[in-house]
Protein backbone atom coordinates (compact mmCIF):
# COMPACT_ATOMS: atom_id res chain seq x y z
CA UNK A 1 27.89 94.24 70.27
CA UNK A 2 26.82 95.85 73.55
CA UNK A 3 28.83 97.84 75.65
CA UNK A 4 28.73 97.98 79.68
CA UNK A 5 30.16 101.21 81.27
CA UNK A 6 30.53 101.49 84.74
CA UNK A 7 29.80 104.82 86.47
CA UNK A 8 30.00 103.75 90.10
CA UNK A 9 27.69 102.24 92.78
CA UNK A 10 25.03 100.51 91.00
CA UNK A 11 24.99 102.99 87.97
CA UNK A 12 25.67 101.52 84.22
CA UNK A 13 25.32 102.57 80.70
CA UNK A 14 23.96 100.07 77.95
CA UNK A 15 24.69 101.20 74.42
CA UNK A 16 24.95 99.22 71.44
CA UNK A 17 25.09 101.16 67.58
CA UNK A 18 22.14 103.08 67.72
CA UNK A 19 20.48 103.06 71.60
CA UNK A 20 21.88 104.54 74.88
CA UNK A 21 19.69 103.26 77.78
CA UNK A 22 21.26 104.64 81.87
CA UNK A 23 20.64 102.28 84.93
CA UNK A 24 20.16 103.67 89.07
CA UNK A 25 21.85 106.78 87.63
CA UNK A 26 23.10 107.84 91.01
CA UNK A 27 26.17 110.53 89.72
CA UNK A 28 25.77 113.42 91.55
CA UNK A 29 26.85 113.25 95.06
CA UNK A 30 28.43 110.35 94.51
CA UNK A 31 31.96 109.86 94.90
CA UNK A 32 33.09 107.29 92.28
CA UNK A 33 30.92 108.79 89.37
CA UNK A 34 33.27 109.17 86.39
CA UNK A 35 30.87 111.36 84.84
CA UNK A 36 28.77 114.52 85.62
CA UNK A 37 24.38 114.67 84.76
CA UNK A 38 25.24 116.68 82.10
CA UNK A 39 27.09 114.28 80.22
CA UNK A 40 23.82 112.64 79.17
CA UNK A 41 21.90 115.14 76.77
CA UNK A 42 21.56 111.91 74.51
CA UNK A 43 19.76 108.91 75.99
CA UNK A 44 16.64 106.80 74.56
CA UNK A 45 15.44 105.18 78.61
CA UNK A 46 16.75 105.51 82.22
CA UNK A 47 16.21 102.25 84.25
CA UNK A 48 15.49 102.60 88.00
CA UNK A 49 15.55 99.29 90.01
CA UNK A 50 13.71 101.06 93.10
CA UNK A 51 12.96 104.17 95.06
CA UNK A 52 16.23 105.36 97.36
CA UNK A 53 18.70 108.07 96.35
CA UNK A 54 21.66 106.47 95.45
CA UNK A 55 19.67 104.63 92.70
CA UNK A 56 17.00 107.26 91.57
CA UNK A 57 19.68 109.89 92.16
CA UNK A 58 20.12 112.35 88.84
CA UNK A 59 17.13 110.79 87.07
CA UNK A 60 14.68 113.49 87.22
CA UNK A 61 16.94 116.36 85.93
CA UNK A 62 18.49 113.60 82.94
CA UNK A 63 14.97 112.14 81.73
CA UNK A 64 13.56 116.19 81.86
CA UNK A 65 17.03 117.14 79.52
CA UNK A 66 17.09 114.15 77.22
CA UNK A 67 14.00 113.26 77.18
CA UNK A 68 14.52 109.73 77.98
CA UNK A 69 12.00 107.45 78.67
CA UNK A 70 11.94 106.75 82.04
CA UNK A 71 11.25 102.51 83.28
CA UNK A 72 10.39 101.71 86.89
CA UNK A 73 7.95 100.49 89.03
CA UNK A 74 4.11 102.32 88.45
CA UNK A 75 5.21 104.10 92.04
CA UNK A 76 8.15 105.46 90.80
CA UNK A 77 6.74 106.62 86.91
CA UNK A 78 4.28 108.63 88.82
CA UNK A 79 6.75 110.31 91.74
CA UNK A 80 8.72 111.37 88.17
CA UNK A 81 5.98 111.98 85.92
CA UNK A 82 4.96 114.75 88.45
CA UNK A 83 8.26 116.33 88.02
CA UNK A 84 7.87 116.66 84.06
CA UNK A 85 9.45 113.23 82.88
CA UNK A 86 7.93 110.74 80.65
CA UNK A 87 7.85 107.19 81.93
CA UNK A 88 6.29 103.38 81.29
CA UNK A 89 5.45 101.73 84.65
CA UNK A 90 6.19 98.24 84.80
CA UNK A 91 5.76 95.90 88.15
CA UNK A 92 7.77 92.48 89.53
CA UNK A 93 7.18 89.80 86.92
CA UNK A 94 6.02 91.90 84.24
CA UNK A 95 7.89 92.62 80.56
CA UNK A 96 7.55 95.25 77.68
CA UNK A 97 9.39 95.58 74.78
CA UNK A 98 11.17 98.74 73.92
CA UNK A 99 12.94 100.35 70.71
CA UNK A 100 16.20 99.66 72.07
CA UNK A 101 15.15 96.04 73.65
CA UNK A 102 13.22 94.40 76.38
CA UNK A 103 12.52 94.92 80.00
CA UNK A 104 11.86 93.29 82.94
CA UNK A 105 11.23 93.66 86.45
CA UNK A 106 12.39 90.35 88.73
CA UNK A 107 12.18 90.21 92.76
CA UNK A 108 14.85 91.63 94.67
CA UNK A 109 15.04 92.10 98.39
CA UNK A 110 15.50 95.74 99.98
CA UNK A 111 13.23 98.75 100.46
CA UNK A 112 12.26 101.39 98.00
CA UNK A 113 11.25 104.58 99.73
CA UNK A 114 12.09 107.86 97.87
CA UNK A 115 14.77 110.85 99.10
CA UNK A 116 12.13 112.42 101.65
CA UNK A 117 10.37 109.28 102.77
CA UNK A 118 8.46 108.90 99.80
CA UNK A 119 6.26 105.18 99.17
CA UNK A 120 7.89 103.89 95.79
CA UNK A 121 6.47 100.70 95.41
CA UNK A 122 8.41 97.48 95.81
CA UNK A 123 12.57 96.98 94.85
CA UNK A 124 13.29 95.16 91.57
CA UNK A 125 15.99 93.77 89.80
CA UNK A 126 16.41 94.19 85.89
CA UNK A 127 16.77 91.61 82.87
CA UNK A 128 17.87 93.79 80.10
CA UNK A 129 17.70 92.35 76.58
CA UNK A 130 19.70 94.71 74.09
CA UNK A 131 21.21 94.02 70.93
CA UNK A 132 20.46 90.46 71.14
CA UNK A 133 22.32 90.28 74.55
CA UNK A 134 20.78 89.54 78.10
CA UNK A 135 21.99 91.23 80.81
CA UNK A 136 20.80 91.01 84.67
CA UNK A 137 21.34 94.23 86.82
CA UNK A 138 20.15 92.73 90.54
CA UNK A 139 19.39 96.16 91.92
CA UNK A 140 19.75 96.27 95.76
CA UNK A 141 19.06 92.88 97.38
CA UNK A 142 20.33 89.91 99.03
CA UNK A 143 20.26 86.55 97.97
CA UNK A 144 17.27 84.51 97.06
CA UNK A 145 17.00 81.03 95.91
CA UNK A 146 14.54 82.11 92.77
CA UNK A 147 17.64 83.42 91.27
CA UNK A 148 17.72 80.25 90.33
CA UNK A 149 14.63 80.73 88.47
CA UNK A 150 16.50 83.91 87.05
CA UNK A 151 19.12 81.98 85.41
CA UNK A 152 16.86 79.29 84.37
CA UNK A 153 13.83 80.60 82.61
CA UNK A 154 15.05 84.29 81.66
CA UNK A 155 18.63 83.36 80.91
CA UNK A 156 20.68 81.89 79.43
CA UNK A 157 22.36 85.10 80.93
CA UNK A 158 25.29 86.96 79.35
CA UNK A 159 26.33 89.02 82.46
CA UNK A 160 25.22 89.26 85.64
CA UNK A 161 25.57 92.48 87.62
CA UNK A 162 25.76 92.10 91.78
CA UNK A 163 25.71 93.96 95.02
CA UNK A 164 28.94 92.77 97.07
CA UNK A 165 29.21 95.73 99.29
CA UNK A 166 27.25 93.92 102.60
CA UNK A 167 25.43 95.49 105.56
CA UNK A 168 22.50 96.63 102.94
CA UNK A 169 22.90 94.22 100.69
CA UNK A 170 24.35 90.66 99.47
CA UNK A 171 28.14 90.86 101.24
CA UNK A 172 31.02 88.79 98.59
CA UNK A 173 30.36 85.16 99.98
CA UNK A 174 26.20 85.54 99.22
CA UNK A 175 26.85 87.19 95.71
CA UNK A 176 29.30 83.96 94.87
CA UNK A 177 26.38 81.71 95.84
CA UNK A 178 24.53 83.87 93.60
CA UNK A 179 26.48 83.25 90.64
CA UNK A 180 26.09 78.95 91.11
CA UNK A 181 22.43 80.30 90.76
CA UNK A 182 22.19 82.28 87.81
CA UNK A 183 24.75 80.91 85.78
CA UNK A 184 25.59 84.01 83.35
CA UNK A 185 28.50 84.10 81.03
CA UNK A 186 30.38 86.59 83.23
CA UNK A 187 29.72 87.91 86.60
CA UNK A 188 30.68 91.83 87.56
CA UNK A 189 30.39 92.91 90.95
CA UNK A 190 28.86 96.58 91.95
CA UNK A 191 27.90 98.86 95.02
CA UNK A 192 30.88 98.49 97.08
CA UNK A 193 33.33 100.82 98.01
CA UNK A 194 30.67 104.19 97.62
CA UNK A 195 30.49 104.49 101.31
CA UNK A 196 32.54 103.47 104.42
CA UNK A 197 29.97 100.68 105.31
CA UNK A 198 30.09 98.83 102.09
CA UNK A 199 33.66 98.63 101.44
CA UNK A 200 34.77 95.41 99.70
CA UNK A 201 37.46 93.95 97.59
CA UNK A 202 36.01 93.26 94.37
CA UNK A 203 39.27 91.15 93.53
CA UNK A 204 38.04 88.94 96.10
CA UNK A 205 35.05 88.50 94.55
CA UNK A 206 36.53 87.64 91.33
CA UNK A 207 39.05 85.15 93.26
CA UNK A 208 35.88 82.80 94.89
CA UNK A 209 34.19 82.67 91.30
CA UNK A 210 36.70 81.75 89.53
CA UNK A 211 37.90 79.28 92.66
CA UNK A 212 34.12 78.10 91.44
CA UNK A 213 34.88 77.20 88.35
CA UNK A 214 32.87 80.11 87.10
CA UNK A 215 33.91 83.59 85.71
CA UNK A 216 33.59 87.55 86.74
CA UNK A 217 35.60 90.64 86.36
CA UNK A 218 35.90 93.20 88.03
CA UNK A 219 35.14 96.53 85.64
CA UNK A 220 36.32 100.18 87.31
CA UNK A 221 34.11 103.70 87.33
CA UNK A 222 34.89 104.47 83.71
CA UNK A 223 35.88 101.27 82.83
CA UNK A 224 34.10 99.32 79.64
CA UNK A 225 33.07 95.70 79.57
CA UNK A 226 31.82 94.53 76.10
CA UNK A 227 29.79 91.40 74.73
CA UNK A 228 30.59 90.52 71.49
């Protein structure tokens, strides 16, 4: 079994029976973290889909206490490897396998510069494959027609994880679309609602998929979603 848990914005925890592995861990300064940094003195990786501060956010001060591994682009590994953390750099396209599982970086559309302007390399989504379960965290982007290719050649996917908040990213009606494309087992929407320019309704989200014939859910900061 593998368990999701939210923690706001694009931010989610992967754990199954032995591994804990932290995606765009974005917590403080963020007002629909359930959780605090500190919470994470235990973790085996930290995931980071690209470069800005509500996605690389707490991960310097977590990988330094932990001792996670961080995962990221070769811009970003080196930005945090010169603040004392211990990283693999992986670019678009390529895969490694992990302890806990396997890795890899896919497209997405956005930026990636760091807190202070930084050059991080390009944005990336994630295709997580833990405790025999695939799972798709888009990052920051808007909708592309190779998520087709996503769904097809990486998947068959178990969930899907998308943007709905619009103005930076894919808006509701895009991230439907996007479902049609990748085809996962379940569909849970994410970075809405953080700030005043990405408010959404995440029920309506959940409405237009299901109107689709396909399924999502909508899972709260602090709220689980498990596949079995």
């Amino acid at each position: 079994m593998l368990t999701l848990r939210y923690h706001g914005h694009d931010c989610w925890e992967l754990s199954d029976d032995r591994y804990r592995v932290l995606i765009d861990p974005y917590l403080t300064g963020n007002p629909l973290a359930d959780v605090q940094a500190d919470a994470f003195a235990k973790l085996d990786a930290i995931v980071i889909t690209h470069g800005h501060g509500d996605h690389i956010g707490d991960a310097a001060a977590i990988a330094r206490r932990s001792g996670a591994l961080v995962i990221s682009n070769f811009e970003i590994v080196n930005y945090l490897g010169a603040q004392g953390c211990q990283g693999h750099p992986l670019h678009i396209g390529g895969g490694r396998q992990f302890p806990f599982g396997h890795v890899k970086l896919t497209i997405a559309h956005h930026g990636s510069t760091g807190p202070n302007g930084e050059a991080l390399g390009n944005p990336a989504g994630v295709i997580m494959t833990m405790a025999g379960k695939k799972v798709y965290h888009a990052g920051d982007t808007g909708l592309f027609l190779d998520m087709q290719l996503i769904g097809e050649a990486w998947g068959p996917l178990d969930v899907a994880l998308l943007p709905i908040g619009d103005n930076f990213t894919m808006g509701i009606d895009d991230a439907v679309r996007a479902t049609g494309f990748l085809k996962a087992h379940m569909n849970i929407p994410m970075h809405y609602n953080t700030f005043g320019v990405i408010e959404a309704d995440p029920q309506e989200f959940v409405r237009k998929v299901e109107a689709a014939g396909r399924r999502a859910v909508v899972v709260k900061p602090g709220g689980e979603y498990k596949i079995p």
